[in-house]
C-alpha atoms as a PDB file:
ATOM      1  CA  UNK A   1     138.242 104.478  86.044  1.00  0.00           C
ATOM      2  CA  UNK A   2     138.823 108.138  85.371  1.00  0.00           C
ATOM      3  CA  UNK A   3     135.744 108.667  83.484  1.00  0.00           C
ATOM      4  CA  UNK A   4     133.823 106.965  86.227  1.00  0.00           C
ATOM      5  CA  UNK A   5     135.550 109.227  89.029  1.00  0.00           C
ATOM      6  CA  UNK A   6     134.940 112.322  86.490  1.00  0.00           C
ATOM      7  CA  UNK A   7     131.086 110.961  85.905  1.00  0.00           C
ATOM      8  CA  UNK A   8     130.874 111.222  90.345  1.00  0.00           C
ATOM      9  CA  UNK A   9     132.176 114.510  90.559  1.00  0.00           C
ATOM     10  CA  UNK A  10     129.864 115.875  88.025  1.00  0.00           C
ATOM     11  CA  UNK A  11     127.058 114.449  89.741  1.00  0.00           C
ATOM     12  CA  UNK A  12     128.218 115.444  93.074  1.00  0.00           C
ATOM     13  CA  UNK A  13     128.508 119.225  91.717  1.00  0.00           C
ATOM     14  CA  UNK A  14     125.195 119.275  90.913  1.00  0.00           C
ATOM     15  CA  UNK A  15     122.863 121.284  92.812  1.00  0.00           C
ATOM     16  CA  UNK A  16     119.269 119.913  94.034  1.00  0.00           C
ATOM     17  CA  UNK A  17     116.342 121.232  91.927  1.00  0.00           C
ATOM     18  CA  UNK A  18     113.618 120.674  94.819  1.00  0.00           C
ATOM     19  CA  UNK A  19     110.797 119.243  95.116  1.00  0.00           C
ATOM     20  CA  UNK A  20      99.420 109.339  87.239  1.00  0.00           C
ATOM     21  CA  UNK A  21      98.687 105.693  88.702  1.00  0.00           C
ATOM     22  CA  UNK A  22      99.361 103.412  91.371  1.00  0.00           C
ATOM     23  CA  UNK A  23      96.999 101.296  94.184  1.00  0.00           C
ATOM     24  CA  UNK A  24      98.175 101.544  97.311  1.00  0.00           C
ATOM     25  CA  UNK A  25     100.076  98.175  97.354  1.00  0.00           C
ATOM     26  CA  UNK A  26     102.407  99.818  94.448  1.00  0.00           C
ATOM     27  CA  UNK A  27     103.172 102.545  96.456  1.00  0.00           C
ATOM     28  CA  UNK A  28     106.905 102.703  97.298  1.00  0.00           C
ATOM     29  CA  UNK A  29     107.228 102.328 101.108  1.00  0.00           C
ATOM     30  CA  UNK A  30     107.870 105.782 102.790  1.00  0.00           C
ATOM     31  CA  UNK A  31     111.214 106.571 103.541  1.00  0.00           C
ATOM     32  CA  UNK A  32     112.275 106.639 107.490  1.00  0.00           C
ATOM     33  CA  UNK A  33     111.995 110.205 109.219  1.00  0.00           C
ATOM     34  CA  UNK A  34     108.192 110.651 108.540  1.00  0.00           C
ATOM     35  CA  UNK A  35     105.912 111.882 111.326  1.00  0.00           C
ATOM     36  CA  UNK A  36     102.931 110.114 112.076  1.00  0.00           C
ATOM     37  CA  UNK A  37      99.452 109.873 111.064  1.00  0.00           C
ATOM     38  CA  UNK A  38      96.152 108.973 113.614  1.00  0.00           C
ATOM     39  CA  UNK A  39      94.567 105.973 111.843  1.00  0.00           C
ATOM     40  CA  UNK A  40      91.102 106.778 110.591  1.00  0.00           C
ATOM     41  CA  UNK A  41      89.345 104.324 112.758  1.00  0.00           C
ATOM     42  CA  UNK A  42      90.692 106.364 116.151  1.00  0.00           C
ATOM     43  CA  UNK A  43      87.808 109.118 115.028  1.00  0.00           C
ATOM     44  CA  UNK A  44      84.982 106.619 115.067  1.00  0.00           C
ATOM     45  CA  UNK A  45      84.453 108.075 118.998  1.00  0.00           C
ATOM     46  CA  UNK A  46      83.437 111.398 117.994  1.00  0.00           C
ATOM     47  CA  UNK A  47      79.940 111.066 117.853  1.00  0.00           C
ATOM     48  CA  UNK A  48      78.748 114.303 115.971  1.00  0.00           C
ATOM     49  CA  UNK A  49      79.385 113.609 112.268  1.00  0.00           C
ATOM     50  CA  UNK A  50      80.668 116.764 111.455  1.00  0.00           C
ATOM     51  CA  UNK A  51      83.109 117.648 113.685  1.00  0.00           C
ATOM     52  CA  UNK A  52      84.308 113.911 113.341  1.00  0.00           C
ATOM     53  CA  UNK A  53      84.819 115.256 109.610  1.00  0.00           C
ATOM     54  CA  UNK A  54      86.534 118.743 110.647  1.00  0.00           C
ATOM     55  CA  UNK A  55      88.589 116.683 112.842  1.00  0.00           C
ATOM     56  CA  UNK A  56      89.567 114.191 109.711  1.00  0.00           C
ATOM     57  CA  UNK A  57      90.365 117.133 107.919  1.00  0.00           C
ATOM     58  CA  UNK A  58      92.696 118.498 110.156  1.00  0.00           C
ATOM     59  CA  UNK A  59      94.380 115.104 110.665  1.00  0.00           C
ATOM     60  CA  UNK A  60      94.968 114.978 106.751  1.00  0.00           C
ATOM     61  CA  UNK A  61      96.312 118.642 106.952  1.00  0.00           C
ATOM     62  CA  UNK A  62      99.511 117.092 108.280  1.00  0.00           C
ATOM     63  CA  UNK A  63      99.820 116.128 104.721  1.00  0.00           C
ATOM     64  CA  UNK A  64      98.551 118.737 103.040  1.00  0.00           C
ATOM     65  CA  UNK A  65     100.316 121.135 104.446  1.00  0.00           C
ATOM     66  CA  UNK A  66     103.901 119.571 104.691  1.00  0.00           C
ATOM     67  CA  UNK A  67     106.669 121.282 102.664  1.00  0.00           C
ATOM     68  CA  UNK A  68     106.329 117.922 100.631  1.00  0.00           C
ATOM     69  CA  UNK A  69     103.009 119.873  98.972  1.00  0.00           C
ATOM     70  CA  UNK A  70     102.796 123.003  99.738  1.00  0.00           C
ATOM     71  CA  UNK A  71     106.036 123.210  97.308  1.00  0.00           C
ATOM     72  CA  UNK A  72     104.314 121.792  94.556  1.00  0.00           C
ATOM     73  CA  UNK A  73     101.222 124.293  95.195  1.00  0.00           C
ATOM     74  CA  UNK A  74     103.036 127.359  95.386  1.00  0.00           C
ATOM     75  CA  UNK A  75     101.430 130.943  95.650  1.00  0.00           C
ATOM     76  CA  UNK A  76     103.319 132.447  92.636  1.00  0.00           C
ATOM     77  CA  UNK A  77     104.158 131.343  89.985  1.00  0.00           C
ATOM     78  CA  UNK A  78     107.973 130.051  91.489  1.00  0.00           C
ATOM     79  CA  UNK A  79     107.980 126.411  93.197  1.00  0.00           C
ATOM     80  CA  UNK A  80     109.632 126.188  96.500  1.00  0.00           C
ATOM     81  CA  UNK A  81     112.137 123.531  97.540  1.00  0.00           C
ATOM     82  CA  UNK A  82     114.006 121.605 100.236  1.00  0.00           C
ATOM     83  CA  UNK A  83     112.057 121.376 104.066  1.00  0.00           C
ATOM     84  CA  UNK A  84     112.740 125.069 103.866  1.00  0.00           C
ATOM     85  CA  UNK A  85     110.266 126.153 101.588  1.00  0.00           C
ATOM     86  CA  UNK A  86     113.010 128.544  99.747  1.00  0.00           C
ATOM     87  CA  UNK A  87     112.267 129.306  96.442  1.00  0.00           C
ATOM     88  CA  UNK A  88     113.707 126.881  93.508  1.00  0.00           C
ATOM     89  CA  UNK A  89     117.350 127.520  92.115  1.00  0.00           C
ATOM     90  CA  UNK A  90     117.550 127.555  89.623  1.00  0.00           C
ATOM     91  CA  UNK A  91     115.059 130.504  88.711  1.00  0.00           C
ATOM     92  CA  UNK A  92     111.848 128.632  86.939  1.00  0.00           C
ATOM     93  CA  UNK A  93     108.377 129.505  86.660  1.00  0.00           C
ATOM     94  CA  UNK A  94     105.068 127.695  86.235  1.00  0.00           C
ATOM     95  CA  UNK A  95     104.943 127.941  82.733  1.00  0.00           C
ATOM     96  CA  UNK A  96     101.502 128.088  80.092  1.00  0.00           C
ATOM     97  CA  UNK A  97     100.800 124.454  81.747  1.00  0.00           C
ATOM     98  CA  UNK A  98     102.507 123.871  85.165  1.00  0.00           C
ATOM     99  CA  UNK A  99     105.304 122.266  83.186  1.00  0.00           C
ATOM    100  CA  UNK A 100     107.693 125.242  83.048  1.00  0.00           C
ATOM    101  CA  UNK A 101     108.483 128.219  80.600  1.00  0.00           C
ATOM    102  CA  UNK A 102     109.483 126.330  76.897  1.00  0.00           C
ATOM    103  CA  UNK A 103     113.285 126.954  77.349  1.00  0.00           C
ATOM    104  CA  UNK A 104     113.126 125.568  80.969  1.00  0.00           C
ATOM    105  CA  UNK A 105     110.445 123.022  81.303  1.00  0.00           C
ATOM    106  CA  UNK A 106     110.613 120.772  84.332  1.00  0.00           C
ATOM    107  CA  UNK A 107     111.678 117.579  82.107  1.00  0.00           C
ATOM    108  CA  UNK A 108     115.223 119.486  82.029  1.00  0.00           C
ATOM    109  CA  UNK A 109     116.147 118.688  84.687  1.00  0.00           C
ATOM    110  CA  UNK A 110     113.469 116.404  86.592  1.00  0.00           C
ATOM    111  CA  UNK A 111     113.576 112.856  85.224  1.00  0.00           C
ATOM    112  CA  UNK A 112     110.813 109.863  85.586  1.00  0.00           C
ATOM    113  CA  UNK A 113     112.272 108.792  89.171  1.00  0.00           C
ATOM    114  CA  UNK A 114     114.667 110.418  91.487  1.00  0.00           C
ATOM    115  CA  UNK A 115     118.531 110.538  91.062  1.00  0.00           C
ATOM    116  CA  UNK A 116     119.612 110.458  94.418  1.00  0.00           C
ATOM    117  CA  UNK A 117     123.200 111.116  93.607  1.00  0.00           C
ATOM    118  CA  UNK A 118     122.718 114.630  92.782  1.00  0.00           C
ATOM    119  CA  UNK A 119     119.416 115.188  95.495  1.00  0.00           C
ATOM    120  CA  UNK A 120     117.423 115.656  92.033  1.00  0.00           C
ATOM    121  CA  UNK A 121     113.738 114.558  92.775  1.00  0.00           C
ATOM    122  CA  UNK A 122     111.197 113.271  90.239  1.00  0.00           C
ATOM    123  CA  UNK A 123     108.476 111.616  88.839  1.00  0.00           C
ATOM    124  CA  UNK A 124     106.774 110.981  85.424  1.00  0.00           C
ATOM    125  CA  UNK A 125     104.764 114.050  85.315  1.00  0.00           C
ATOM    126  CA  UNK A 126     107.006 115.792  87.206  1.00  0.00           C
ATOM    127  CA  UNK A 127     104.797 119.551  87.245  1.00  0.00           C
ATOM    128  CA  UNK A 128     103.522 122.552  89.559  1.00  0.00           C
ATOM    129  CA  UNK A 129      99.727 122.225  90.914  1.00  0.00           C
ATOM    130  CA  UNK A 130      97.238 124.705  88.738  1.00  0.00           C
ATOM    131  CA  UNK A 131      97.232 128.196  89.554  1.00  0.00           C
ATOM    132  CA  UNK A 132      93.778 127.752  91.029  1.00  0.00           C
ATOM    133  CA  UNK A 133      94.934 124.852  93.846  1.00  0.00           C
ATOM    134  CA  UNK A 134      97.637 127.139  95.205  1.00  0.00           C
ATOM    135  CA  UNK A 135      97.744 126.169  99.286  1.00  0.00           C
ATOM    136  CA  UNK A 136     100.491 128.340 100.171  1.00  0.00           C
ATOM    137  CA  UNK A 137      99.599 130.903 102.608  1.00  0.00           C
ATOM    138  CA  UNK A 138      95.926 129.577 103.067  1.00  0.00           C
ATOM    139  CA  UNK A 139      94.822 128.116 106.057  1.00  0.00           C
ATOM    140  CA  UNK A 140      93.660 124.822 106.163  1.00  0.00           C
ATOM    141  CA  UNK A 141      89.556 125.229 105.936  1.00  0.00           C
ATOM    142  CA  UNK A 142      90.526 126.936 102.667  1.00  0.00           C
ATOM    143  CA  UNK A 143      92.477 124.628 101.435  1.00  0.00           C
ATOM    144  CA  UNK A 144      89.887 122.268 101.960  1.00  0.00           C
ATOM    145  CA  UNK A 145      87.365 124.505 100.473  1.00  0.00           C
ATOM    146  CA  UNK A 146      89.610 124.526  96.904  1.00  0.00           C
ATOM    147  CA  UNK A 147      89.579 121.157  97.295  1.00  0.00           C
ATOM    148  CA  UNK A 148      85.730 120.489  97.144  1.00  0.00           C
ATOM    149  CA  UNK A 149      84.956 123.215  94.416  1.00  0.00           C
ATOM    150  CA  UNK A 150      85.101 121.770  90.966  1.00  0.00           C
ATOM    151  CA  UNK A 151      85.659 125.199  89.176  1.00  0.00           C
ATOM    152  CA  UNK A 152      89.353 125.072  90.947  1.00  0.00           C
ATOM    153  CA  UNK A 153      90.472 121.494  91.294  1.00  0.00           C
ATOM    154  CA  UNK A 154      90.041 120.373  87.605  1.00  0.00           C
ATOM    155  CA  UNK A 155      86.269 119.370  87.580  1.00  0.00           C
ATOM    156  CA  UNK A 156      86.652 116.484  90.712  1.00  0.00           C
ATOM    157  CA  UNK A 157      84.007 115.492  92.951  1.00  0.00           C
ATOM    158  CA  UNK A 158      84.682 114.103  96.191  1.00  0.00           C
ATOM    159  CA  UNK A 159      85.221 110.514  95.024  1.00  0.00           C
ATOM    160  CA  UNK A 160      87.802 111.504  92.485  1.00  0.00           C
ATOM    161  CA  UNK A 161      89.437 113.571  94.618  1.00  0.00           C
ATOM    162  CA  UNK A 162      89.842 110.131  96.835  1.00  0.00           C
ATOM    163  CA  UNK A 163      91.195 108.585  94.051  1.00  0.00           C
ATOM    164  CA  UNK A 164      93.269 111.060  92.722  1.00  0.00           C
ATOM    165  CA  UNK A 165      95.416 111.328  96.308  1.00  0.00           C
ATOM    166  CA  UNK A 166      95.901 108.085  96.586  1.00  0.00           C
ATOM    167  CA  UNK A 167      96.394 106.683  92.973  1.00  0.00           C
ATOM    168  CA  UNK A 168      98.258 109.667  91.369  1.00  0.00           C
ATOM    169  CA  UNK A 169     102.321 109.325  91.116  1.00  0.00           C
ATOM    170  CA  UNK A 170     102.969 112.561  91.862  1.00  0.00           C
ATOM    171  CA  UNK A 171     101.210 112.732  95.048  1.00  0.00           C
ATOM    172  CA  UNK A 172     102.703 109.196  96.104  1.00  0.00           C
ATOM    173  CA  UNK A 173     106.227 110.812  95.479  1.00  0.00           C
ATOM    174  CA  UNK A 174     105.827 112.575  99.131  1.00  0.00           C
ATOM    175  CA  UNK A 175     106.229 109.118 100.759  1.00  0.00           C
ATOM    176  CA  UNK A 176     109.139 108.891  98.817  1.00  0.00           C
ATOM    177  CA  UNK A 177     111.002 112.055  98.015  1.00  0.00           C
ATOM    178  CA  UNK A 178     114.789 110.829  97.740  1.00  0.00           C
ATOM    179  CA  UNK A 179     117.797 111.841  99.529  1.00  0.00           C
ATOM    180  CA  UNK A 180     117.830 115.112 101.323  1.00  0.00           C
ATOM    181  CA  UNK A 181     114.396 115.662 101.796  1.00  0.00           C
ATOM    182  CA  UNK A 182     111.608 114.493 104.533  1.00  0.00           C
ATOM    183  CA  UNK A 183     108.880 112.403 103.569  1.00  0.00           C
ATOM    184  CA  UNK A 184     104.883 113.552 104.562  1.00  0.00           C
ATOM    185  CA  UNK A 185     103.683 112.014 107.363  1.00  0.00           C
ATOM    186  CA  UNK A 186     102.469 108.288 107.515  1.00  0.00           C
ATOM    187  CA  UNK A 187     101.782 106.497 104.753  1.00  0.00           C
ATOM    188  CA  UNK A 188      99.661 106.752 101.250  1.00  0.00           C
ATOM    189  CA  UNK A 189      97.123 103.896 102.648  1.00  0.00           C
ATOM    190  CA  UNK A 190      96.657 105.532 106.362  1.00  0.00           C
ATOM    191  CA  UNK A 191      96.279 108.954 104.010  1.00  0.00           C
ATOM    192  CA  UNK A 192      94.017 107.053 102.092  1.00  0.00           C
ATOM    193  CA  UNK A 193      91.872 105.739 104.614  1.00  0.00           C
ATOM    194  CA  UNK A 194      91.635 109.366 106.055  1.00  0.00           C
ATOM    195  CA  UNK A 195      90.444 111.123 103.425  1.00  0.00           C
ATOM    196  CA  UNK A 196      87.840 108.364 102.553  1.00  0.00           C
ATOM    197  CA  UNK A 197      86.491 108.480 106.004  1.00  0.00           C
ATOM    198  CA  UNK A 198      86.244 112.445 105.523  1.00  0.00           C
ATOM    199  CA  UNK A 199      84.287 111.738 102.815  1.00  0.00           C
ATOM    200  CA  UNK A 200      82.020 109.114 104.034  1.00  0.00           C
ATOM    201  CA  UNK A 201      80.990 111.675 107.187  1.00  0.00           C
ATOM    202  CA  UNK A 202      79.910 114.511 104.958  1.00  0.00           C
ATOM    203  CA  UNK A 203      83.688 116.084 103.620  1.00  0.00           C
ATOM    204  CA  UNK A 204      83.256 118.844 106.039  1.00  0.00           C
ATOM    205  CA  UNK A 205      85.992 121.064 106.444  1.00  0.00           C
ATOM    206  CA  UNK A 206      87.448 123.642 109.382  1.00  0.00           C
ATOM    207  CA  UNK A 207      86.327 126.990 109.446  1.00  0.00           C
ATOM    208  CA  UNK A 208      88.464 129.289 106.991  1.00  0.00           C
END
């Protein structure tokens, strides 16, 4: 008994850290708290194909540009945490690979799944966004600009960007970010379906 009160306590001291491939069935269900999205389908009434795109875009941006992500594609070379945005504690950096500096890599302290107990999220590949995808401080019709050019977003075109946002663990961690933090909006299918209707009406984005 003592070493399982002494194994709480330690657990309980801990402080959180912060902020692939599954279908969309495998997707762990979103936790509760998690704004809505507008379901693809409601855009079929805007009749001009690109600002039925634009207005995709801008639906998806709830996503894109919830704490969740924005986090994960920080501006320097720090992640941010919590709903906050603060920057992580303790004091890491991107490292050579996104992973962290060699003393400090994110595997330290970030395991394959979350440990709720301590508010300590995580994920298999558990990493920072390239240098080049950084979102923080852009607006959205730049964001959606990085996310269309290839030299930036590791050599995608539009279909694997689909698949990468909806099959990649990583990303599906934002439906499902543990204790103590607030999901993204809606769910990786309704995401899904978004982003493949952007796609199907021409992937236009806002203006920058």
């Amino acid at each position: 008994m003592r070493r399982l009160a002494l194994s709480a306590a330690v657990a309980g001291a801990m402080l959180p850290l912060g902020s692939s491939i599954l279908t969309f069935a495998q997707a762990p269900p979103p936790q509760p708290g998690g704004a809505a999205l507008r379901p693809a389908a409601s855009f079929t009434g805007i009749a001009n194909q690109r600002d039925r795109s634009v207005a995709l875009f801008n639906e998806m941006g709830k996503v894109l540009q919830h704490p969740r992500c924005v986090n994960c594609h920080p501006a320097t070379e720090r992640p941010r945490q919590g709903d906050e945005r603060r920057l992580h504690q303790p004091l890491v950096v991107r490292g050579k690979d996104g992973h962290g500096a060699p003393a400090l890599a994110c595997s330290t302290c970030h395991g394959k799944q979350n440990f709720d107990p301590a508010e300590i999220p995580g994920d298999g590949h558990w990493a920072l966004a390239p240098a080049s995808m950084a979102w923080e401080g852009k607006t959205l019709g730049q964001i959606c600009e990085q996310l269309k050019d290839q030299n930036r977003n590791g050599s995608r075109d539009i279909a694997a960007i689909v698949k990468h946002v909806t099959t990649d663990t990583l990303v599906l961690w934002g439906w499902n970010p543990g204790k103590g933090r607030q999901p993204v909006p809606g769910s990786n299918a309704e995401f899904g379906a978004l982003i493949q209707a952007w796609a199907d009406s021409g992937a236009a984005c806002p203006a920058a």
